[in-house]
Protein backbone atom coordinates (compact mmCIF):
# COMPACT_ATOMS: atom_id res chain seq x y z
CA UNK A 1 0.00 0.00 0.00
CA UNK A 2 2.02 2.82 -1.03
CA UNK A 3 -1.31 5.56 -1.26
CA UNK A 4 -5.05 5.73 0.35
CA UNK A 5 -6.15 5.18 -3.42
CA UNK A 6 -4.62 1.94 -3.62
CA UNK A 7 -5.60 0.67 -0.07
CA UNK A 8 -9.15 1.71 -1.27
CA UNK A 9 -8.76 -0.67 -4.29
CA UNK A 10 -7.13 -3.11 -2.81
CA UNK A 11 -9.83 -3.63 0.44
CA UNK A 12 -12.33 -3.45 -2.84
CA UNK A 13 -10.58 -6.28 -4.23
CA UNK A 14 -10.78 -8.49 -1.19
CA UNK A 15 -14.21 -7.42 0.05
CA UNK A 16 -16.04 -5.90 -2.32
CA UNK A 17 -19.14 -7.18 -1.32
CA UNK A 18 -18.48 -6.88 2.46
CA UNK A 19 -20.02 -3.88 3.69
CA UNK A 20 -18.20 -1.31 4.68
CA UNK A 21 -20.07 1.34 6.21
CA UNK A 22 -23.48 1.49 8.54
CA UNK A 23 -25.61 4.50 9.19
CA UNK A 24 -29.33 4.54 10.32
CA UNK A 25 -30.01 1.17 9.42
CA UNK A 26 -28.80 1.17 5.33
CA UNK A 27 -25.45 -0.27 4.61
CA UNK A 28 -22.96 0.30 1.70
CA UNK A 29 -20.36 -2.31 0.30
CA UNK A 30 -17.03 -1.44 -0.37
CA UNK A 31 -17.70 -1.94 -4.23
CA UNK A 32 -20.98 0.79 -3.63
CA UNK A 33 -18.34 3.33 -1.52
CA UNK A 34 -15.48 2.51 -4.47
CA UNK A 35 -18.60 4.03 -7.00
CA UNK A 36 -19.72 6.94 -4.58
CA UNK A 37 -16.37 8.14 -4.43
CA UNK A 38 -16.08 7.44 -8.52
CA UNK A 39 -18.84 9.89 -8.73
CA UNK A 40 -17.26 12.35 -6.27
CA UNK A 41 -14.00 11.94 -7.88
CA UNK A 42 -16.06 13.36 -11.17
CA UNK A 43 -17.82 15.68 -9.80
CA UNK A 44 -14.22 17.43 -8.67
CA UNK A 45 -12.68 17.34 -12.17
CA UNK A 46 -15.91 18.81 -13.87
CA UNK A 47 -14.78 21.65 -11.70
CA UNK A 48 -11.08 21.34 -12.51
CA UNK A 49 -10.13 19.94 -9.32
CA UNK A 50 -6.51 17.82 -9.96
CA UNK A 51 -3.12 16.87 -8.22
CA UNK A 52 -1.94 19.16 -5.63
CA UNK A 53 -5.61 21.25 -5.14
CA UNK A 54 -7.21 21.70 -1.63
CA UNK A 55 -10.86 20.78 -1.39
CA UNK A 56 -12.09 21.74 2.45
CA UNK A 57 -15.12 19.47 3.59
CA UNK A 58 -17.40 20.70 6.13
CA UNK A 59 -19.49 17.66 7.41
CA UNK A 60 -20.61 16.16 10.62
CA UNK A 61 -20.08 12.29 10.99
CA UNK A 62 -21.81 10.66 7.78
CA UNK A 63 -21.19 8.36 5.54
CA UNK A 64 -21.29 10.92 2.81
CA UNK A 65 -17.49 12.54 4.62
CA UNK A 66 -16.07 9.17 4.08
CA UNK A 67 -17.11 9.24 0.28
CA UNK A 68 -16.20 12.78 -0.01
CA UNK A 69 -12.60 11.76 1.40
CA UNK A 70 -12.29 8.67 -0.81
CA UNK A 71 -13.31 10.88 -4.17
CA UNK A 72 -10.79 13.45 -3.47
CA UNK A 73 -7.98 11.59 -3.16
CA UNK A 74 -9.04 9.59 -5.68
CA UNK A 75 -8.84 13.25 -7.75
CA UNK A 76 -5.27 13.60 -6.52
CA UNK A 77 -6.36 16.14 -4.32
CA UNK A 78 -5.91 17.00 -0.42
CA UNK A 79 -8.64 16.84 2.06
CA UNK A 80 -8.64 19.52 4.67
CA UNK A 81 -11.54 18.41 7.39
CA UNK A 82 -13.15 21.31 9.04
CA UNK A 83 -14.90 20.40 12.45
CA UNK A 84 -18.82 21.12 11.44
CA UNK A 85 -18.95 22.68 15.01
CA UNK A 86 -16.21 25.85 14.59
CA UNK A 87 -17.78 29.02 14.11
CA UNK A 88 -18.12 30.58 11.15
CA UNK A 89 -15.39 33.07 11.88
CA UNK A 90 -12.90 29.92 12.73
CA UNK A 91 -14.19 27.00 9.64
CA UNK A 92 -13.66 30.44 7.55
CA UNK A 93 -9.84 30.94 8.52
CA UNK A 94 -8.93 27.46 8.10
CA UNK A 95 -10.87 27.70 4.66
CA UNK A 96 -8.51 30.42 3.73
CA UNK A 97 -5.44 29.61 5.49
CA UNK A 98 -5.32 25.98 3.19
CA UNK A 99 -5.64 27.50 0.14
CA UNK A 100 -9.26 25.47 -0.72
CA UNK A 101 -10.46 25.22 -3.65
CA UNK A 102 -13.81 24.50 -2.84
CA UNK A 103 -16.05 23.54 0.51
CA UNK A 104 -17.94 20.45 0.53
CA UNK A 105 -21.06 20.59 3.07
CA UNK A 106 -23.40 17.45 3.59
CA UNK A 107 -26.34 19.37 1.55
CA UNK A 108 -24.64 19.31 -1.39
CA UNK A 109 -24.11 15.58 -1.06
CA UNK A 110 -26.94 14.63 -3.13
CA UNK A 111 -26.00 16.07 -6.25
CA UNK A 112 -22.55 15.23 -6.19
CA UNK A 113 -23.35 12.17 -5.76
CA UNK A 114 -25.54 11.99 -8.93
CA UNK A 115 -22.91 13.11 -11.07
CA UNK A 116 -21.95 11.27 -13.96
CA UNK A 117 -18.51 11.43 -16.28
CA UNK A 118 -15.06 10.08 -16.45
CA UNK A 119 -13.63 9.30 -12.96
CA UNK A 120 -10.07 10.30 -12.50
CA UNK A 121 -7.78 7.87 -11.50
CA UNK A 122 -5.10 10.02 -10.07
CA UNK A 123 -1.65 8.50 -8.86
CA UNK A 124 -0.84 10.31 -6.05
CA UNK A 125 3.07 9.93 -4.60
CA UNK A 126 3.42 8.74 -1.22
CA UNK A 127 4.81 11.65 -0.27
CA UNK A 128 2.36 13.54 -1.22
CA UNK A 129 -0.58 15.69 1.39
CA UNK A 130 -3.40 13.37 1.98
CA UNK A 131 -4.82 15.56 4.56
CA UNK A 132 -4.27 19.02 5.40
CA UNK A 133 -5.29 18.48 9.65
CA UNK A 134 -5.96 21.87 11.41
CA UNK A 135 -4.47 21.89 15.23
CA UNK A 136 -3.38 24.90 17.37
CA UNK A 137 0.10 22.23 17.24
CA UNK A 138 2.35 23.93 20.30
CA UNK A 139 1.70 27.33 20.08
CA UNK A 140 -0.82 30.01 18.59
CA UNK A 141 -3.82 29.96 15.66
CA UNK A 142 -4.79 26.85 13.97
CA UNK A 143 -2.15 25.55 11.95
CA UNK A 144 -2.47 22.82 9.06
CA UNK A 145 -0.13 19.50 9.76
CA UNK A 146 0.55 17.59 6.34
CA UNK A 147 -0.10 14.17 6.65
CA UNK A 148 1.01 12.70 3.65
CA UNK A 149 -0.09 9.32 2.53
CA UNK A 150 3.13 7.48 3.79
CA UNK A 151 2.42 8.66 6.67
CA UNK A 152 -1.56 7.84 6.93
CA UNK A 153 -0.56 4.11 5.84
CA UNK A 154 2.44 3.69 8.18
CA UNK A 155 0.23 4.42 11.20
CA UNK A 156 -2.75 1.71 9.82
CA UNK A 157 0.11 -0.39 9.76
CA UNK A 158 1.05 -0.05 13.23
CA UNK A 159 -2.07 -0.65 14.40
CA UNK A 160 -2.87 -3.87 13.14
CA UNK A 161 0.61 -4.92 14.25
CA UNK A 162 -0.29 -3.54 17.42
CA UNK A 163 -3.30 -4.94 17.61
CA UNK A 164 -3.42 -8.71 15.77
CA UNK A 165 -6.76 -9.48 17.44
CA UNK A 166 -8.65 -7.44 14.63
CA UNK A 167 -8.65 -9.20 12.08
CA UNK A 168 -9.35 -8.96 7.85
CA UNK A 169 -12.98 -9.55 7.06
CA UNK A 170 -14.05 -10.32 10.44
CA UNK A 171 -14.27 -6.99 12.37
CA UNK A 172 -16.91 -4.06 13.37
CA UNK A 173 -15.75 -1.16 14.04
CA UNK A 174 -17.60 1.72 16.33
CA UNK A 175 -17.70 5.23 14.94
CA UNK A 176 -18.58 7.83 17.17
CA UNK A 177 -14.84 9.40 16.89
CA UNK A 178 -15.46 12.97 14.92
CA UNK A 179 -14.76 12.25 11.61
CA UNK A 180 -13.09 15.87 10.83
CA UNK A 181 -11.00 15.27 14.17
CA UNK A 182 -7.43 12.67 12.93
CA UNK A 183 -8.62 10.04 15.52
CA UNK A 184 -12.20 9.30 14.01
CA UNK A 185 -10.08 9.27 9.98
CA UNK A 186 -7.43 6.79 11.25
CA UNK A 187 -9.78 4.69 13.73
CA UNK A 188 -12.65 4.72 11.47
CA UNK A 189 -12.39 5.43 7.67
CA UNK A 190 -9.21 4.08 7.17
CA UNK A 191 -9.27 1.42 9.68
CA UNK A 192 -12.12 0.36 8.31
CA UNK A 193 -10.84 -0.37 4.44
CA UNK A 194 -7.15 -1.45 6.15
CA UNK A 195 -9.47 -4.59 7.66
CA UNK A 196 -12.05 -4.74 5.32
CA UNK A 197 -14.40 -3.93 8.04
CA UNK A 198 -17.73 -2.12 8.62
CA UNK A 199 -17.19 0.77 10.20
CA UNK A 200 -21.04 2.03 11.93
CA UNK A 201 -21.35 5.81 11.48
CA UNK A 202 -21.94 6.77 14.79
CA UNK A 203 -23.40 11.03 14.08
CA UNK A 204 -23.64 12.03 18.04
CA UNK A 205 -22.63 10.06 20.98
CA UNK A 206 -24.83 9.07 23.43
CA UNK A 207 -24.69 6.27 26.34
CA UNK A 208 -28.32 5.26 25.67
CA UNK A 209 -27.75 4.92 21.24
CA UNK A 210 -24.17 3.57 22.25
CA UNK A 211 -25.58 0.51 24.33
CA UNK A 212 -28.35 0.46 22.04
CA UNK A 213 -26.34 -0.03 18.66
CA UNK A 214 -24.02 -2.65 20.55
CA UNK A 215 -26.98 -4.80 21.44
CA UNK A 216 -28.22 -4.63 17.66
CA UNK A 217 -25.27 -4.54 15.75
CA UNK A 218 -22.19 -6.05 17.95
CA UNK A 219 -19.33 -4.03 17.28
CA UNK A 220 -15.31 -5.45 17.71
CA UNK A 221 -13.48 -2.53 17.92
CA UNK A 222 -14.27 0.40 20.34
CA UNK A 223 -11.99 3.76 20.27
CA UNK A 224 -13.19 5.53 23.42
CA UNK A 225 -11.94 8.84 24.82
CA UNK A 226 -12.38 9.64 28.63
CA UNK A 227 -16.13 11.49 28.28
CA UNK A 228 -17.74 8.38 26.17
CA UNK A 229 -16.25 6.16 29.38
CA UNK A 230 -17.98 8.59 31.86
CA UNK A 231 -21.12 8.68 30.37
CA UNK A 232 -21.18 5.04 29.57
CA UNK A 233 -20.75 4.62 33.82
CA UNK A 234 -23.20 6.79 34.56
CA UNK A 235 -26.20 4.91 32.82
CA UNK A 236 -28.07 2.42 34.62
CA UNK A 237 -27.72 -0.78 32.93
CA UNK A 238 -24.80 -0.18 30.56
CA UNK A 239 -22.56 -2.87 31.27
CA UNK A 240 -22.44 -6.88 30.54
CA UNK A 241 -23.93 -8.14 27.58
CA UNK A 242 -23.73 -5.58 24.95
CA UNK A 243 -20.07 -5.21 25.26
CA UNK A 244 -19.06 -9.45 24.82
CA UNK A 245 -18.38 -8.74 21.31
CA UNK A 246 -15.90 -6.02 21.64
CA UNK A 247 -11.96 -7.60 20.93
CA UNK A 248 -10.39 -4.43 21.51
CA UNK A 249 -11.24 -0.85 23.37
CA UNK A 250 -8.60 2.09 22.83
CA UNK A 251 -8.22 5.58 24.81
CA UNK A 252 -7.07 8.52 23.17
CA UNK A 253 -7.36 12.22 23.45
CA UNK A 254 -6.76 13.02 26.64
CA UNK A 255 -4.92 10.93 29.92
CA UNK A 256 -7.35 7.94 31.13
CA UNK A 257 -7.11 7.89 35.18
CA UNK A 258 -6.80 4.45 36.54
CA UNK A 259 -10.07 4.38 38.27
CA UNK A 260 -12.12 5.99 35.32
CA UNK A 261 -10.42 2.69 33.51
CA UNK A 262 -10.63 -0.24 36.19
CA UNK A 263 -14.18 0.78 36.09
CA UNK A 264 -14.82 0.66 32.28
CA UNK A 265 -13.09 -2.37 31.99
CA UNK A 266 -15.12 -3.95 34.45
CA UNK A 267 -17.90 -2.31 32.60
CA UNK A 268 -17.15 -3.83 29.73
CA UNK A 269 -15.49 -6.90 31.11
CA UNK A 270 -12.83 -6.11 28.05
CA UNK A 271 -8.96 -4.63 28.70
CA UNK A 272 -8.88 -0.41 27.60
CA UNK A 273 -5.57 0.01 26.11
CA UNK A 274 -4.48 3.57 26.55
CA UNK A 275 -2.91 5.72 23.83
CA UNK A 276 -0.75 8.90 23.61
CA UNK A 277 -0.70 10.97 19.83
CA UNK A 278 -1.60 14.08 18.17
CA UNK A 279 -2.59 15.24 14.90
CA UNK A 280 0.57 15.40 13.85
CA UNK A 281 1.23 12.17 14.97
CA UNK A 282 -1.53 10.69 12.78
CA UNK A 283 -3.41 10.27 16.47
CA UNK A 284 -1.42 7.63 17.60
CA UNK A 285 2.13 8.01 18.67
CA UNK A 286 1.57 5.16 21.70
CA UNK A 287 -0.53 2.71 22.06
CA UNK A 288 -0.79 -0.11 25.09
CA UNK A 289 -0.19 -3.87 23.74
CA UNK A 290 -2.78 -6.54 25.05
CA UNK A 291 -0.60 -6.74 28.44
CA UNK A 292 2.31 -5.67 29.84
CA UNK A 293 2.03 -1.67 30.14
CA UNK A 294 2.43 -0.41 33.24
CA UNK A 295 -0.86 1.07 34.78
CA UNK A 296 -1.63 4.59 34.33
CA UNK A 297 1.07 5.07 31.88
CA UNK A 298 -0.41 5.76 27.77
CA UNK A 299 1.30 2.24 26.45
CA UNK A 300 4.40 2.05 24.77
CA UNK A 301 5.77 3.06 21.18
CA UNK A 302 4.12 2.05 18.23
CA UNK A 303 6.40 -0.06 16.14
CA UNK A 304 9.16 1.68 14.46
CA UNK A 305 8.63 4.75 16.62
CA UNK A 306 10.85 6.08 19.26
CA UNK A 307 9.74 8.66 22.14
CA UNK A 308 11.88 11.05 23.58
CA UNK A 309 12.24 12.88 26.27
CA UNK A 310 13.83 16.91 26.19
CA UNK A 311 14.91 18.68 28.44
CA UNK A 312 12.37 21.91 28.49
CA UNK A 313 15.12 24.70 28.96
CA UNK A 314 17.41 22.90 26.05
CA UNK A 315 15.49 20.68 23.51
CA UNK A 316 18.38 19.40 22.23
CA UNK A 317 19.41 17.13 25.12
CA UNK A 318 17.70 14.01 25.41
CA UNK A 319 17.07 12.78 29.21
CA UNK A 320 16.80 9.64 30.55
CA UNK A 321 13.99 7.06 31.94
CA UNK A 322 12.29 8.52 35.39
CA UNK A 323 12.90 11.98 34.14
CA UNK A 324 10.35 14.18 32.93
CA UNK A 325 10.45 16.55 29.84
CA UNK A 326 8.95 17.46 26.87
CA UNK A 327 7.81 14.79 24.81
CA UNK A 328 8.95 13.98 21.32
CA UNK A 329 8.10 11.31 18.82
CA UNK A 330 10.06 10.00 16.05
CA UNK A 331 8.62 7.50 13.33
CA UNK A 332 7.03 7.03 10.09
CA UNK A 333 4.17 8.24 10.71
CA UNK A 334 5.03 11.87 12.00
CA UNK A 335 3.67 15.00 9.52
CA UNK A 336 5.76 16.66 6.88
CA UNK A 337 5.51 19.90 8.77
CA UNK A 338 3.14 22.75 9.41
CA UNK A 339 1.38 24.49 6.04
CA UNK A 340 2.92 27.27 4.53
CA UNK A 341 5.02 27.81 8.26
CA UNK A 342 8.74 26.83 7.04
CA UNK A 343 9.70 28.78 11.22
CA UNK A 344 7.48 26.56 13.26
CA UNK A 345 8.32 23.43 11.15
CA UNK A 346 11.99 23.68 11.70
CA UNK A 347 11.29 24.36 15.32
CA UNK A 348 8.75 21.40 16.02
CA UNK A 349 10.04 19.15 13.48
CA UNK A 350 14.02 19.49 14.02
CA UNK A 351 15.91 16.45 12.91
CA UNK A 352 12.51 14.48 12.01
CA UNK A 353 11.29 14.34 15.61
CA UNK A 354 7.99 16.09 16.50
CA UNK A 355 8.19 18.07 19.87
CA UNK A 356 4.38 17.78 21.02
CA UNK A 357 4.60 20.09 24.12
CA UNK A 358 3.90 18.08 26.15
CA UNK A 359 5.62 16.89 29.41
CA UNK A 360 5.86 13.55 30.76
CA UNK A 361 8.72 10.81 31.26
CA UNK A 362 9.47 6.91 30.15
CA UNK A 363 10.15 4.50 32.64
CA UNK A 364 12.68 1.75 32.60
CA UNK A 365 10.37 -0.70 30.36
CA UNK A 366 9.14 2.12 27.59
CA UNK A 367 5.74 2.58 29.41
CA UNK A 368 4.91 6.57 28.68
CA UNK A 369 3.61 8.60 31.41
CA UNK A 370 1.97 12.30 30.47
CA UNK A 371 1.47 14.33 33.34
CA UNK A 372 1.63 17.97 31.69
CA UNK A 373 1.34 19.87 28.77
CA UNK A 374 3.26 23.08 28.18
CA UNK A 375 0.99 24.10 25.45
CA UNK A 376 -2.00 25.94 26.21
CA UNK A 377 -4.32 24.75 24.21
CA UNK A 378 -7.86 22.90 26.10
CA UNK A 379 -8.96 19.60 25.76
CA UNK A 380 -12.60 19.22 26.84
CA UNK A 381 -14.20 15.88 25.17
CA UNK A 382 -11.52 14.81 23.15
CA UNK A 383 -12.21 18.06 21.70
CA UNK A 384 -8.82 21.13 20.95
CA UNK A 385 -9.86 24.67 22.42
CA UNK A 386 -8.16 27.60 21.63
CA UNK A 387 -8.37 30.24 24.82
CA UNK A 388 -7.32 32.96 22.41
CA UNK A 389 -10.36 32.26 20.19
CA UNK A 390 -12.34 32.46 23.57
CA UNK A 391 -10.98 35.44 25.12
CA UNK A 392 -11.54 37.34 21.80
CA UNK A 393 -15.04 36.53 21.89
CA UNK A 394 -15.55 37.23 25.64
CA UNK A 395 -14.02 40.54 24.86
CA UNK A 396 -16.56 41.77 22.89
CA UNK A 397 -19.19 42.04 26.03
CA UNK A 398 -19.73 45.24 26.29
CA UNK A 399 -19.13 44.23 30.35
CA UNK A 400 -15.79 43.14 29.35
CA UNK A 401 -12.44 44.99 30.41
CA UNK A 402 -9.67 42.15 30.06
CA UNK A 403 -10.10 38.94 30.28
CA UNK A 404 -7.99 35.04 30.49
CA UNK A 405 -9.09 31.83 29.42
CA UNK A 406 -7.85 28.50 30.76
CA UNK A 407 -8.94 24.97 31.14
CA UNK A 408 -9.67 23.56 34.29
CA UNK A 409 -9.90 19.95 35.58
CA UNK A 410 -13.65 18.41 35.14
CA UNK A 411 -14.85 15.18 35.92
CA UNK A 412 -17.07 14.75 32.68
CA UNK A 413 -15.07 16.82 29.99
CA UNK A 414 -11.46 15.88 31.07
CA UNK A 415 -11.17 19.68 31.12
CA UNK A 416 -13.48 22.18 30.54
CA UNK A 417 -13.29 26.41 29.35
CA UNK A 418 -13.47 28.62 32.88
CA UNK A 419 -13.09 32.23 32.21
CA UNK A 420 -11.42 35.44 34.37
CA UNK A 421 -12.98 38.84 33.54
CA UNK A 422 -11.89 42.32 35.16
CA UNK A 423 -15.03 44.09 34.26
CA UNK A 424 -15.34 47.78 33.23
CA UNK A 425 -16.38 50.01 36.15
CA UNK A 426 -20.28 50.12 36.52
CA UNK A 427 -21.32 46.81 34.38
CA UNK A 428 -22.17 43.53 36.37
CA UNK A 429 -21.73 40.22 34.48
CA UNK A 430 -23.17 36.05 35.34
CA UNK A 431 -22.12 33.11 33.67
CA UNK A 432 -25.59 32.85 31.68
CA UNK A 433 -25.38 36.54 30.60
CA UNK A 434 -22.34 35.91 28.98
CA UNK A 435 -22.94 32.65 27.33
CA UNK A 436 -26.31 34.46 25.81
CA UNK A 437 -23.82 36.98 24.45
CA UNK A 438 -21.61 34.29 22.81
CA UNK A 439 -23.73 31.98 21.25
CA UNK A 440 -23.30 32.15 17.49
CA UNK A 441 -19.85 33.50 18.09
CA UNK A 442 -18.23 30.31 20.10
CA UNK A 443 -18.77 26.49 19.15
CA UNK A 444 -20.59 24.59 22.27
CA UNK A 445 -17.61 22.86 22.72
CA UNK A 446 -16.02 26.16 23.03
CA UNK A 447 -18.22 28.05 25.14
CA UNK A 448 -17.11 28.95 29.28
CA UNK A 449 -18.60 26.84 31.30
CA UNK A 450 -17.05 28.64 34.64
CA UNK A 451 -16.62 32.37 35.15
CA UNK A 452 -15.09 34.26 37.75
CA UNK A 453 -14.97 37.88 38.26
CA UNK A 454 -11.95 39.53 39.08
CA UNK A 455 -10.48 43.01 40.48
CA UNK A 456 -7.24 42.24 38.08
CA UNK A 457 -5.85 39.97 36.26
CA UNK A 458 -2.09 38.38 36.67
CA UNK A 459 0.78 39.93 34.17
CA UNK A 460 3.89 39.44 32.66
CA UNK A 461 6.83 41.73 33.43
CA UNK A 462 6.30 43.75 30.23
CA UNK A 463 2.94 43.85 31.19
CA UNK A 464 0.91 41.35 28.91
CA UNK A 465 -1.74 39.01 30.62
CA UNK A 466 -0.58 35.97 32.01
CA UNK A 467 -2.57 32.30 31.25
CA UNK A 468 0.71 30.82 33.12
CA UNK A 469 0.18 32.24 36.39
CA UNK A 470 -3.61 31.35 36.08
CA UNK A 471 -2.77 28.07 35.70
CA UNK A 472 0.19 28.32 38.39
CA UNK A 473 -2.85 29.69 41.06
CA UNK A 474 -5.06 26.97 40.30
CA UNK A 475 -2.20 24.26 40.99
CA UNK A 476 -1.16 25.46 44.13
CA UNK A 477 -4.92 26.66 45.69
């Protein structure tokens, strides 16, 4: 498999009449997704989409994003996901930033797919951008991380060497992962043709559909991240018998604590295996085997990968097991770089090793342990925040003087969006007031869910507002 067109061909070769995908009760085979993204793939070129071109696509989980993806690589072109939950403002920067030719949006789907017309059969180089992923990466706005299809196919690889309990033909595969996010493309759409296995479009996750759809439709292969686990605990009746069929469970997105996990597994009566990545990681970076990683650690490397550990002061020096530092990965199937941002690529991609920003340590047997993150980026549900996307919008209250955004620990979200406002002399402001005043600027997953009003705010030396000490405060109170 040297390109996502050619694993596509190849899984339609083996199982064409399998199905491969699942969604409100219709299915599709892999020979009717091969045709859908035929179609696709012609619809592109009648608009003189080729090799090299940018085509955004703006859809929630549906099967119709997984034909959309297939049909513009098959075109040659480069997908670039944007989250169907970003503002306006925000899906309109990464639109712009990439260089898009055109958007795709799910109510368009119906016409593409009724186009007729010679399919392209583009021959993409494996070095080539599959997928231009958006990510705030260590610092700053939303930057794109080129995950070229070497890279894509190196990490399927790794998982099913990971994983050998999955196996071709035989599998199910549960998609409630966002399919715009890089966890729900590599643990669902191409999983699911690397296996020839269904993967069930999952749109929204819920407990009650999750447990539901298990019962009904038996699912092998479960990628959870720390929210799906809570909620699943928190219904009455979840556990046992829907869960027997599941081979394998995964955690991603954010650290799993060892009680949130003891009590899913017993749950589920089947092992979580924790995982460490990012998006430009293709997700997975580390991934637990079936035993043998030490508890609360994210697993070990995947093969062919190496983490290290930098010093923070001097990236350069490598440290050794027990020590903490920031955390770098080195493998095949690490991103070319940042888009069109030659300055942060040579300083997060020096020598071929991606420095995440984030801090943890390796002990003796390889087991990773993240305990930190320098970056300041917020992960609430699995999803990436972006507190200077927040604070602009808080700042436009009218109440609003200065303000800082942080995450803060949360039972449910992992983390979740708290806000500190100085407010302008004579204004009063609540928490509902000032989520009334940001809907339609802010995503949900975006929007403060804590606020507290301050006389002042903490600063820098030169004077410039300081998320650090925030974060400091709340450590030590």
């Amino acid at each position: 498999m040297s390109t996502i067109p050619v694993l596509l061909a190849e899984a339609v070769e083996r199982f064409g009449d399998r199905p491969a995908l699942w969604h409100a009760g219709r299915r599709w085979t892999f020979a009717e997704l091969d045709a859908a993204a035929d179609r696709v793939a012609a619809w592109l070129c009648a608009r003189g989409v080729g090799p090299g071109d940018r085509v955004a696509v703006r859809m929630p989980n549906d099967p119709a994003c997984v034909m959309c993806a297939y049909g513009i690589w098959r075109a040659g072109a480069t997908m670039v996901p944007v989250n169907p939950l970003y503002a306006p403002d925000a899906a309109a920067r990464i639109v712009r930033d990439s260089g898009a030719r055109l958007t795709l949006e799910l109510d368009a789907m119906p016409g593409i797919l009724d186009a007729s017309g010679p399919a392209p059969r583009a021959e993409p180089a494996s070095a080539d951008v599959a997928v231009l992923q958006y990510t705030g990466g260590t610092t700053g706005e939303p930057k794109g991380a080129m995950l070229t299809h070497a890279a894509l196919l190196a990490g399927q690889r790794q998982l099913l060497e990971r994983c050998p309990e999955l196996l071709p033909g035989e599998e199910r595969l549960f998609g409630a992962l966002p399919m715009a996010h890089v966890s729900g493309l590599v643990l669902g759409t191409l999983l699911s043709a690397s296996l020839g296995a269904e993967l069930l479009v999952v749109p929204r996750f819920t407990a009650e559909r999750a447990v539901a759809l298990a019962e009904e439709l038996r699912p092998t292969f479960l990628p959870i991240v720390p929210t799906m686990a809570t909620a699943l605990l928190r219904l009455e009746g979840a556990g046992g018998g829907p869960w027997s069929s599941v081979k394998v469970i995964t955690a991603g997105a954010a650290p799993l604590a060892v009680d949130l996990q003891r009590r899913f597994e017993d749950l589920t009566g089947c092992p979580v295996r924790p995982s460490y990545g990012a998006t430009e990681t293709c997700a997975i970076a580390t991934l637990s085997p079936a035993t043998g990683a030490a508890p609360g650690s994210s697993g070990v490397a995947m093969p062919g990968t190496q983490i290290e550990i930098r010093s923070v002061e001097d990236p350069s020096v490598a440290l050794p097991a027990g020590e903490r530092g920031e955390i770098a990965v080195r493998g095949p199937q690490v991103a070319a770089g940042y888009w069109n941002r030659p300055e942060e690529t040579a300083e997060y991609f020096a020598g071929g090793a991606f420095r995440t920003g984030d801090v943890g340590y390796l002990d003796e047997d390889g087991s990773l342990f993240v305990v930190d993150r320098l970056k300041d980026v917020i992960i609430a549900s699995g999803h990436n925040v972006y507190p200077a996307t927040v604070e602009r919008a808080v700042f436009t209250h009218p109440a609003v003087a200065e303000t800082l955004v942080i995450g803060v620990p949360d039972d449910y979200r992992g983390e979740t969006v708290k806000a500190y406002v100085v407010l302008r002399p004579g204004h009063a402001l609540t928490l509902e007031e000032l989520q009334a005043h940001l809907r339609g600027r802010l995503s949900p997953m975006e929007m403060p869910r804590q606020l507290e009003i301050r006389s002042e705010l903490p600063k820098t030396a030169v004077g410039k507002l300081s998320r650090r000490a925030l974060r400091q405060e709340m450590a030590t109170a």
